[in-house]
Protein backbone atom coordinates (compact mmCIF):
# COMPACT_ATOMS: atom_id res chain seq x y z
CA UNK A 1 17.01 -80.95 -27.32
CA UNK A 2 15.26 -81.26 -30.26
CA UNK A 3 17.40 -83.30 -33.05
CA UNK A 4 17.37 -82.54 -37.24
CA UNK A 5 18.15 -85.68 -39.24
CA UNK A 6 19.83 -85.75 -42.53
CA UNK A 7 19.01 -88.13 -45.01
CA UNK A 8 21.43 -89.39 -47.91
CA UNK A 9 18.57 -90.61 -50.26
CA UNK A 10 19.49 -93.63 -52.48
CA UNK A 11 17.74 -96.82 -53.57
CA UNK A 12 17.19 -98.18 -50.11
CA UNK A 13 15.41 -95.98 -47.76
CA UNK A 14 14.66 -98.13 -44.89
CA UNK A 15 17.86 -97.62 -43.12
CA UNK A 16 16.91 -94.14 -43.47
CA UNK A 17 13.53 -94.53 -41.55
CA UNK A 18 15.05 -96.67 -38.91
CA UNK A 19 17.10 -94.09 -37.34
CA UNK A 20 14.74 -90.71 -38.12
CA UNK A 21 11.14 -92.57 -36.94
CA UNK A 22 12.97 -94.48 -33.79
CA UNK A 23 13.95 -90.99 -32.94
CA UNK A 24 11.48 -89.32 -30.71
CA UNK A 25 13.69 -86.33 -30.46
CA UNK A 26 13.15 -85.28 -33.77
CA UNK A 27 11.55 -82.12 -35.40
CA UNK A 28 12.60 -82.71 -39.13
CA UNK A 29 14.07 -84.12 -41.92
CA UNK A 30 16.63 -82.68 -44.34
CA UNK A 31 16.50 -85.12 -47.61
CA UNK A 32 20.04 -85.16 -49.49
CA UNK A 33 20.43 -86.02 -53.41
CA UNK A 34 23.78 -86.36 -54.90
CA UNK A 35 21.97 -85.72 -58.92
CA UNK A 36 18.31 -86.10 -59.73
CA UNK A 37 18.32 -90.14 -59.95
CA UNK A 38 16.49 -90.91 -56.81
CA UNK A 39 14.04 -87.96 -56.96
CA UNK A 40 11.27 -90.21 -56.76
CA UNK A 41 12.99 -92.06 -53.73
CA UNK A 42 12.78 -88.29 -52.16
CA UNK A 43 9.38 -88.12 -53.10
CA UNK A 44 8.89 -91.59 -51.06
CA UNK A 45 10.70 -91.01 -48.51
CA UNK A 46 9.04 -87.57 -47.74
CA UNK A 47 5.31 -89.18 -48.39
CA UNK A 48 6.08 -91.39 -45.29
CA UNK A 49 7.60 -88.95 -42.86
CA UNK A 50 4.44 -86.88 -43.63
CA UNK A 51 2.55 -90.29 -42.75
CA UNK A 52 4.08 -90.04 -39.32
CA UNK A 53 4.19 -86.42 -38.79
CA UNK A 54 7.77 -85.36 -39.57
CA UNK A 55 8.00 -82.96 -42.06
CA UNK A 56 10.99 -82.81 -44.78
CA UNK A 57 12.59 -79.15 -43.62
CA UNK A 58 14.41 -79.09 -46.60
CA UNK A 59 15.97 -80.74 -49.94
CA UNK A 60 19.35 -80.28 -51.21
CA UNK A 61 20.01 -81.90 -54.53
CA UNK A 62 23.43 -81.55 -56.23
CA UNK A 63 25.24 -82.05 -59.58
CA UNK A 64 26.84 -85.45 -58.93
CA UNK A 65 26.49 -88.45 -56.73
CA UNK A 66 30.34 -89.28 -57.12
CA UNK A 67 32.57 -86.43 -57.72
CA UNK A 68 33.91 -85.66 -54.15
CA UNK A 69 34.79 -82.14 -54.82
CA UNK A 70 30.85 -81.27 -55.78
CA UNK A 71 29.84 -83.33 -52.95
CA UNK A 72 32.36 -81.45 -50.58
CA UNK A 73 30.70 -78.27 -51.82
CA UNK A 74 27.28 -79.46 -50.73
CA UNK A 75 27.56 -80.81 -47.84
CA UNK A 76 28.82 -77.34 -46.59
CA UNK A 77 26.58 -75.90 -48.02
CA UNK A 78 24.08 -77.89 -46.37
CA UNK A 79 26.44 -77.23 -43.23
CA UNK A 80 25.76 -73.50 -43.55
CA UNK A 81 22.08 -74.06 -43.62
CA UNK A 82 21.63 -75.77 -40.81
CA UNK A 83 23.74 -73.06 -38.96
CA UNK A 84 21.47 -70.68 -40.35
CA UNK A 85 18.24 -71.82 -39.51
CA UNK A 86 18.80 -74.82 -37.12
CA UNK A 87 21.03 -74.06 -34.57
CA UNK A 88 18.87 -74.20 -31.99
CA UNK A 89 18.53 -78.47 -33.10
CA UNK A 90 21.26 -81.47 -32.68
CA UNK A 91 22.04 -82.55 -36.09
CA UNK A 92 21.90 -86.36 -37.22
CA UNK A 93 23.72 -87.48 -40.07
CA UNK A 94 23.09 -91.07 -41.45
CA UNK A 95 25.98 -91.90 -43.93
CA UNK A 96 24.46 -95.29 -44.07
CA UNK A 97 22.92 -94.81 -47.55
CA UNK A 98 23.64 -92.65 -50.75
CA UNK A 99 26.67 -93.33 -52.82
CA UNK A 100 29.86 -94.57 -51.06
CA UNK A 101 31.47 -91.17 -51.94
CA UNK A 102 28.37 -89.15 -50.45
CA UNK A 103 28.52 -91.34 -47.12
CA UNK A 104 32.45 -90.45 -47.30
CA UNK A 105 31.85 -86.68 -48.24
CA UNK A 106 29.43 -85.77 -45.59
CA UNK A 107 30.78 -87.87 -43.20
CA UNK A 108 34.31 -86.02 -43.44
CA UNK A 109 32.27 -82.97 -43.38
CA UNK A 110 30.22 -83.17 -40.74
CA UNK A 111 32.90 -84.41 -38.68
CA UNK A 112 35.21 -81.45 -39.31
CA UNK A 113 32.83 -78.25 -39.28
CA UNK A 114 33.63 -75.90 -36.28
CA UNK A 115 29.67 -74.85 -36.62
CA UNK A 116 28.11 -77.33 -34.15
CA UNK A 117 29.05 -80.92 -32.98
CA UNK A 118 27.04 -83.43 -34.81
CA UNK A 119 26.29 -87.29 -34.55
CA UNK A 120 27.06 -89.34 -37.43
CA UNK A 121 25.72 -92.38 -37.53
CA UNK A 122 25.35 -95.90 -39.32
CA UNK A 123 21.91 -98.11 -39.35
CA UNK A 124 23.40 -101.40 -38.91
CA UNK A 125 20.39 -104.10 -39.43
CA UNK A 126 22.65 -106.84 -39.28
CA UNK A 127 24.02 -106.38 -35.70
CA UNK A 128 20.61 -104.25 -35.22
CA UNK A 129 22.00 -101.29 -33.73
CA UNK A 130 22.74 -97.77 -34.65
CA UNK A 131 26.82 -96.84 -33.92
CA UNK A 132 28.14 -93.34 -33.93
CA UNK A 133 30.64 -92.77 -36.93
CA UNK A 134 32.33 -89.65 -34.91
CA UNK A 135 36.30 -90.10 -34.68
CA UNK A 136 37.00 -91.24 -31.34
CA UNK A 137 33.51 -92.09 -29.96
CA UNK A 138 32.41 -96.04 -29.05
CA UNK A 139 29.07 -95.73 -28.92
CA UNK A 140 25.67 -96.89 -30.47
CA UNK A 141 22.21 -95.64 -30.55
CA UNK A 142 18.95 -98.38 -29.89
CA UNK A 143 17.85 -99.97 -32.91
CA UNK A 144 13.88 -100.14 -32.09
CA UNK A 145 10.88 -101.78 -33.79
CA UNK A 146 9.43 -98.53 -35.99
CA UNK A 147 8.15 -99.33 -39.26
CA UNK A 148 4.40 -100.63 -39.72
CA UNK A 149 3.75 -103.16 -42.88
CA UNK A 150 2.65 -100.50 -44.71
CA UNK A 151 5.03 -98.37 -44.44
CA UNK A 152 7.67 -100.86 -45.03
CA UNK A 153 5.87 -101.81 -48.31
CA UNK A 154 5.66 -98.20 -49.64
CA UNK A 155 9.56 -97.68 -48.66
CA UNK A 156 9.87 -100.46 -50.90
CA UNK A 157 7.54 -99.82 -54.28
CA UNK A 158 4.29 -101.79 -53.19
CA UNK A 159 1.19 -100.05 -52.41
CA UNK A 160 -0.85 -101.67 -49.95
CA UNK A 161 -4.12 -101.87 -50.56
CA UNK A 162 -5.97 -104.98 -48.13
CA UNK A 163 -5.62 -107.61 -46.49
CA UNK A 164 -6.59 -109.76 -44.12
CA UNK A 165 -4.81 -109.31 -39.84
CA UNK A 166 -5.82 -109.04 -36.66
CA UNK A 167 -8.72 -105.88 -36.84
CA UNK A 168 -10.63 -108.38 -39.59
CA UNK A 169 -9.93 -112.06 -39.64
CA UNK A 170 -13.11 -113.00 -37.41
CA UNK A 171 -13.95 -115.58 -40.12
CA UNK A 172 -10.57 -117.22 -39.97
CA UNK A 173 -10.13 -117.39 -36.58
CA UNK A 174 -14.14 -118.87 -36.31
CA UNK A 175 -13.05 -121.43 -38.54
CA UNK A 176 -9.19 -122.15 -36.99
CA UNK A 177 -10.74 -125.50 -35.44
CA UNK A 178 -11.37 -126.79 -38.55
CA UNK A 179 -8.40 -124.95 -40.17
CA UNK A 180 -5.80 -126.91 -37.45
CA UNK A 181 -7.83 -130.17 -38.13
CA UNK A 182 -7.25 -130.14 -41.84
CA UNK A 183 -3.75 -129.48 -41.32
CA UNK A 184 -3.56 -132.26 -39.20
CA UNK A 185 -5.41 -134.69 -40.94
CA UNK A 186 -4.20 -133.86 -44.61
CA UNK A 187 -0.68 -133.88 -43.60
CA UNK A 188 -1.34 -136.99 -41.44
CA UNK A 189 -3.40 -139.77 -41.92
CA UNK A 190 -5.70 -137.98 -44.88
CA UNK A 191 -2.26 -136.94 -47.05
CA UNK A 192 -2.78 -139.25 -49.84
CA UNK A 193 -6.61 -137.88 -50.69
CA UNK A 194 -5.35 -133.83 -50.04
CA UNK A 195 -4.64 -134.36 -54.16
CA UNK A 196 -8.04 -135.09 -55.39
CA UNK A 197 -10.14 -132.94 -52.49
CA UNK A 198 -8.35 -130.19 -53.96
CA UNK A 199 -8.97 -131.13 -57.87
CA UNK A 200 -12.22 -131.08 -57.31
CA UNK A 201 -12.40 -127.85 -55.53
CA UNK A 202 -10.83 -126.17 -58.27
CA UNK A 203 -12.79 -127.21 -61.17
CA UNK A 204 -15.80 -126.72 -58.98
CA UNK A 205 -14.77 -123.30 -58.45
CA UNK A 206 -14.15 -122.58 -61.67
CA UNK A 207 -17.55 -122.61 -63.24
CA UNK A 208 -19.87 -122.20 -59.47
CA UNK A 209 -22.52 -123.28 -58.94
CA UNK A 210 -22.96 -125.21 -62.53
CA UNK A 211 -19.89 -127.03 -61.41
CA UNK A 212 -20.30 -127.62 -57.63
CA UNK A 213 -21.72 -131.23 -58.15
CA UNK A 214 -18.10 -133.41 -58.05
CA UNK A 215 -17.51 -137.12 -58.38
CA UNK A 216 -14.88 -138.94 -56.04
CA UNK A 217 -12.84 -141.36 -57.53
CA UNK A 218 -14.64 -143.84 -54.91
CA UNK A 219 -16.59 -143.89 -52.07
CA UNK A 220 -14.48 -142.76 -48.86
CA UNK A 221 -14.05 -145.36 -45.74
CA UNK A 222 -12.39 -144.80 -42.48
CA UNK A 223 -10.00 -141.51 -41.69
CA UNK A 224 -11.32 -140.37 -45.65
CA UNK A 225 -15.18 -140.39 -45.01
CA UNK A 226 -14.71 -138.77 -41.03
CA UNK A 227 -12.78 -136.47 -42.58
CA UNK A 228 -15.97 -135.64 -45.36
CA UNK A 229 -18.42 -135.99 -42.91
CA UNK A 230 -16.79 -133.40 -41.34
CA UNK A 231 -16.76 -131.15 -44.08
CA UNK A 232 -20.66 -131.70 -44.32
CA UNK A 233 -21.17 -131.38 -40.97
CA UNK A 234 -19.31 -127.51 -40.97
CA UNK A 235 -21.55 -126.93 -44.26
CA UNK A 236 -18.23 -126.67 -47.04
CA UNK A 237 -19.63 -129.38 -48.62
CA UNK A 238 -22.50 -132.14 -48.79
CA UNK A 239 -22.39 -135.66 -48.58
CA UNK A 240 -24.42 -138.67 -47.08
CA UNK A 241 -21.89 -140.56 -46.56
CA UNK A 242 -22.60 -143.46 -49.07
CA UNK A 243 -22.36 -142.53 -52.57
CA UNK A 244 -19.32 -140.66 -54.63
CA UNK A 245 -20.99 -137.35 -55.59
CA UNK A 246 -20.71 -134.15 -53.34
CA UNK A 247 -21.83 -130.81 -53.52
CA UNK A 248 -19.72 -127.99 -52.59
CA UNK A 249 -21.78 -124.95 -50.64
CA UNK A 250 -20.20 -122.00 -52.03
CA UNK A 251 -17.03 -120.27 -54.26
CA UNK A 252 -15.43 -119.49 -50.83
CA UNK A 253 -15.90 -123.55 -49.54
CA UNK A 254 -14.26 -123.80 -53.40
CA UNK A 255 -11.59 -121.66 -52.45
CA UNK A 256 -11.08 -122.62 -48.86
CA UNK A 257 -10.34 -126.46 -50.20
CA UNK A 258 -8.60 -125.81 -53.04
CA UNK A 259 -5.65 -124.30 -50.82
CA UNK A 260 -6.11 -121.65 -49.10
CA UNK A 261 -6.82 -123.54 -46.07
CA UNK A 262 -3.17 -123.39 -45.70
CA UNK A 263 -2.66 -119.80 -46.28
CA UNK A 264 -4.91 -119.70 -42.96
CA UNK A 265 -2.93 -122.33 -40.92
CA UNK A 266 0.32 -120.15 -41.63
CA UNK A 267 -1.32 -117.07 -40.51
CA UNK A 268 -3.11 -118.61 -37.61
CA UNK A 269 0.29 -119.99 -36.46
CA UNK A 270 2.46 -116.92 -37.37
CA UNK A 271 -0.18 -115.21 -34.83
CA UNK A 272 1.03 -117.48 -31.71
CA UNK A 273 5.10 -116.57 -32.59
CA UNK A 274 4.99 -113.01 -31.12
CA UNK A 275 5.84 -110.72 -34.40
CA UNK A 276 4.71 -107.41 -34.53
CA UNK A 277 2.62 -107.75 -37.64
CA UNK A 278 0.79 -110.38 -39.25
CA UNK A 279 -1.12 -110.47 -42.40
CA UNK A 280 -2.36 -112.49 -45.02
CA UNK A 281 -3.94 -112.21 -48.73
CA UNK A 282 -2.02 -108.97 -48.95
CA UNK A 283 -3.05 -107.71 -52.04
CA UNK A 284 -1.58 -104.03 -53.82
CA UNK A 285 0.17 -102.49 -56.95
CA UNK A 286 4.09 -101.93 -57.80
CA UNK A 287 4.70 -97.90 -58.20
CA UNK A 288 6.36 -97.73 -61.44
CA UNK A 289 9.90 -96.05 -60.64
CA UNK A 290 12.85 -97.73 -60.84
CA UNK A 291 11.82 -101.08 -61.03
CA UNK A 292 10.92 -102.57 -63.94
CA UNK A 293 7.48 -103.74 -64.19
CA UNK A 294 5.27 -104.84 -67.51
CA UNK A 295 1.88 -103.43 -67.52
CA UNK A 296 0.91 -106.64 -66.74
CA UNK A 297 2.63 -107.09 -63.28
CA UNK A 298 1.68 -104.03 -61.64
CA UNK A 299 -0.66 -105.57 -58.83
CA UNK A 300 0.44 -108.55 -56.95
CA UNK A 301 -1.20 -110.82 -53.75
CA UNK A 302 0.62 -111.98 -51.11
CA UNK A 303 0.24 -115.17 -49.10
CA UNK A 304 0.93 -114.28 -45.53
CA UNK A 305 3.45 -111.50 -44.72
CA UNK A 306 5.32 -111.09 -41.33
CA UNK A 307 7.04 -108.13 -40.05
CA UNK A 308 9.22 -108.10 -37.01
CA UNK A 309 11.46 -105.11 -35.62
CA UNK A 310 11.78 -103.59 -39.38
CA UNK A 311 12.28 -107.18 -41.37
CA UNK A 312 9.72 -108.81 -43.70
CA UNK A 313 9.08 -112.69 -43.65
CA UNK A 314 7.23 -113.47 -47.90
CA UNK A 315 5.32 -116.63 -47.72
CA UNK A 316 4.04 -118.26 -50.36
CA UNK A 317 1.82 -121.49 -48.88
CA UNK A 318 1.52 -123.98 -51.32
CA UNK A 319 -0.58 -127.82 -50.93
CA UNK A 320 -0.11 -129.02 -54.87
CA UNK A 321 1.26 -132.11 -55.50
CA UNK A 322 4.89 -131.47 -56.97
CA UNK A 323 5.53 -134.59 -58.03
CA UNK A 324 2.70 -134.14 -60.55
CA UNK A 325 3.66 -130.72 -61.16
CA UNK A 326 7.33 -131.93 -61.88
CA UNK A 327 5.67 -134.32 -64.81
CA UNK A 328 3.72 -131.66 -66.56
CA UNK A 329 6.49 -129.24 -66.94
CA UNK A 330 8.25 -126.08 -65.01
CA UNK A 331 5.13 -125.24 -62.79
CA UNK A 332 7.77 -125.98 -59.66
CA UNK A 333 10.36 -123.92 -61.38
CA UNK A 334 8.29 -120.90 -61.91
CA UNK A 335 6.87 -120.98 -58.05
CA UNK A 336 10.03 -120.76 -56.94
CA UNK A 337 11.12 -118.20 -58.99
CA UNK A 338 8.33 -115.91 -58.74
CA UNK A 339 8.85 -116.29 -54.69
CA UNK A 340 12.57 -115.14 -55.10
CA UNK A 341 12.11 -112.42 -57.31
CA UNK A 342 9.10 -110.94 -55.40
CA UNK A 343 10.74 -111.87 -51.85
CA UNK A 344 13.47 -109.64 -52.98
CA UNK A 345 11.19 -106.78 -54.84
CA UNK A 346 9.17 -106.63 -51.36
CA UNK A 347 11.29 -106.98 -48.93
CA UNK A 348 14.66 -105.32 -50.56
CA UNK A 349 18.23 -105.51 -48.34
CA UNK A 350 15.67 -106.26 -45.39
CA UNK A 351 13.47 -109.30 -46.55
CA UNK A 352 13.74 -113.40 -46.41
CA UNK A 353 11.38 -115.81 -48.64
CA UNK A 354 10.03 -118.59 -46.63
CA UNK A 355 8.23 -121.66 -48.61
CA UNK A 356 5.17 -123.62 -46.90
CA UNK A 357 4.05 -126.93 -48.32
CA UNK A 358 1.41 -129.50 -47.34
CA UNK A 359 2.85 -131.74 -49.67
CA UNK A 360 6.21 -133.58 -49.92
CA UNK A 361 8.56 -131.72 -52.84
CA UNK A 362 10.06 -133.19 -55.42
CA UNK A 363 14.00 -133.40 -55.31
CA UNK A 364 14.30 -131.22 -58.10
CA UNK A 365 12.27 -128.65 -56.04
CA UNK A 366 13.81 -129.18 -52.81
CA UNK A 367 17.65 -128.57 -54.68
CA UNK A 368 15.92 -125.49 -56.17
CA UNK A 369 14.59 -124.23 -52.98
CA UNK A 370 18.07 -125.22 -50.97
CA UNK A 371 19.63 -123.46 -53.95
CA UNK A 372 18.09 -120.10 -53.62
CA UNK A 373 18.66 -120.41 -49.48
CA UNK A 374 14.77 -120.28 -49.04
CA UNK A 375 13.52 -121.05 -45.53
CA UNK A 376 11.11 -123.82 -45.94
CA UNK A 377 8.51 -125.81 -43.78
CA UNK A 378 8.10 -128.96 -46.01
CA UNK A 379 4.80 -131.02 -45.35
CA UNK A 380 4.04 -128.07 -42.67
CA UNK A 381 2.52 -129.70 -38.91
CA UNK A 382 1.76 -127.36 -36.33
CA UNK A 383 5.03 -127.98 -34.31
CA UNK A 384 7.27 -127.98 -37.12
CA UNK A 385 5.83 -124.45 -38.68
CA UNK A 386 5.53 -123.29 -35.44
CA UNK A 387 9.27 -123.73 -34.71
CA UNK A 388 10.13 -122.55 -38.33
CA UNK A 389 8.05 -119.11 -37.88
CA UNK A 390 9.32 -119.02 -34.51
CA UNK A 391 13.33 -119.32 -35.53
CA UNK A 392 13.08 -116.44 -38.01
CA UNK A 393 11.19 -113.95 -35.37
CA UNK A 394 14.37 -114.63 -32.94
CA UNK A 395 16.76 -114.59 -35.55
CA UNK A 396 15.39 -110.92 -36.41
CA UNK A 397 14.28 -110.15 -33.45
């Protein structure tokens, strides 16, 4: 039989979208407001059922999301409805969001009506599974793998706009040989010269191609000069190998060296740990509702995003020095603070911040990192981010 879910519609609305879209069974959605605070949660949550075909049947909105008797009266009311034109459907009621005296007034009421026996139910994303909230029943409902990145960003405020995953990353994965290698080298044997390879990408990058010509502090020997050559022979750079000037190619060699060579490690190794979604460079705007946003934060990019069976892993890759960063003020303090605060934007109840550095931090970073509960790959290899990525997919999944 077909199956109607009911919606209590508060600031979260994943839990919501858990239950409805892992419900194949169902024909509709009826959206619940206590008052007219979350309207534009409504709004939200109705744009992505329409996104994946369920359409809202119905909205009933009350006068208060706290006053038991009013909420009493609506719930029957929204009892008599469903009687009315829904008989023929199982009803669903999720008292897992709204106001705790909506979950309790709805619950109580759907429990008691005489009209039709209804499941009440609970998205637990702790335990991941869905139980039944009916007096006397033991039972629980699967707790599947529904929401696409996109769809978990909207429920949350971000609209996603690009990025980089597995239908357009042919240039990253051409270049993951060289990607793996400069992981391994700069982390290894190379660490100490990751510092000034970097400085020098980022001024040259700043003013291209007026600026591409760079001087080396001196001329690289041993593990230093293979690992240049190497960079001349995949055409990010020139250098013959004897004197201290080289030439980058291009803004995106620039860019590649300056960092974001490790945005590409993460994502090539967050491929290989079995989530359901992987992207990277994530870029969108914050929807101005009930967050609050300056003008001047309203569009955001993301390192590398993971999603796995409805959770979000927000990584911010960093190879800086922070040791030198510690010297010239709060740089540290401000990464880590813009990671927390945007971990928890993006990813709401649902989301974990996760900190990837080629370089060693500082012990006033690591205490600020360990303070916040941050996962973090320090001085990331391939095993040990591997592992890392791999630990929160089976934690979540």
């Amino acid at each position: 039989m077909k199956t109607i879910h009911i919606n209590l519609v508060s600031e979260q609305l994943i839990p919501n979208l858990i239950s409805t879209l892992g419900d194949e069974n169902c024909c509709g959605v009826v959206l619940v407001l206590g008052d007219s605070k979350f309207a534009d949660k409504a709004d939200r949550l109705e744009n992505l059922y329409k996104r994946n075909q369920l359409p809202v049947l119905w909205r009933s909105q009350g006068m208060s999301s706290t006053r038991l008797p009013q909420l009493q009266t609506q719930a029957n009311a929204l009892i008599d409805y469903l009687a009315t034109n829904h008989s023929d459907c199982h009803w669903v009621l999720n008292a897992t969001c709204g106001t705790k005296p909506m979950a309790l007034a709805f619950a109580n009421a759907f429990n008691q009506q005489d009209k039709q026996q209804a499941l009440v139910i609970y998205t637990d994303t702790e335990h991941k599974e869905i139980p039944l909230l009916n007096p006397g029943v033991d039972f629980t409902l699967p707790f599947k793998s529904v929401l696409s990145l996109d769809d978990y960003l909207l429920a949350n405020s971000f609209e996603y706009e690009q990025a980089i995953n597995s239908d357009n990353d042919a240039q990253l994965q051409h270049r993951a040989p060289l990607t793996r290698y400069l992981a391994q080298q700069l982390v290894g044997k190379c660490q100490h010269m990751l510092g000034s390879l970097q400085s020098m990408a980022t001024i040259a990058a700043k003013d291209f191609p007026h600026s591409q010509i760079q001087t080396m502090p001196s001329v690289p020997h041993g593990d230093y000069a293979k690992l240049y050559l190497r960079l001349n022979d995949e055409g990010l750079l020139s250098w013959d190998g004897q004197c201290k000037q080289i030439t980058f190619q291009s803004e995106d060699a620039c860019r590649y060296l300056a960092g974001r060579w490790l945005e590409e490690f993460t994502y090539l190794t967050a491929l290989e740990c079995g989530a359901k979604e992987v992207a990277m460079s994530v870029t969108g705007r914050w929807l101005q509702d009930s967050r609050n946003f300056g003008s001047d934060d309203l569009t955001n990019e993301f390192d590398v995003l993971i999603l796995h069976n409805n959770q979000l892993l927000t990584i911010e890759c960093k190879a800086s020095n922070w040791f030198r960063q510690e010297e010239h003020g709060s740089k540290n303090q401000d990464i880590i603070h813009k990671l927390d605060t945007l971990s928890k934007n993006l990813g709401g109840l649902f989301g974990s911040p996760m900190l990837v550095t080629a370089q060693q931090l500082s012990d006033a970073a690591r205490s600020r990192v360990t303070y916040n509960r941050f996962r973090c790959c320090e001085q990331a290899t391939e095993k040990s981010l591997k592992k890392a990525l791999c630990a929160w997919v089976g934690t979540v999944g």
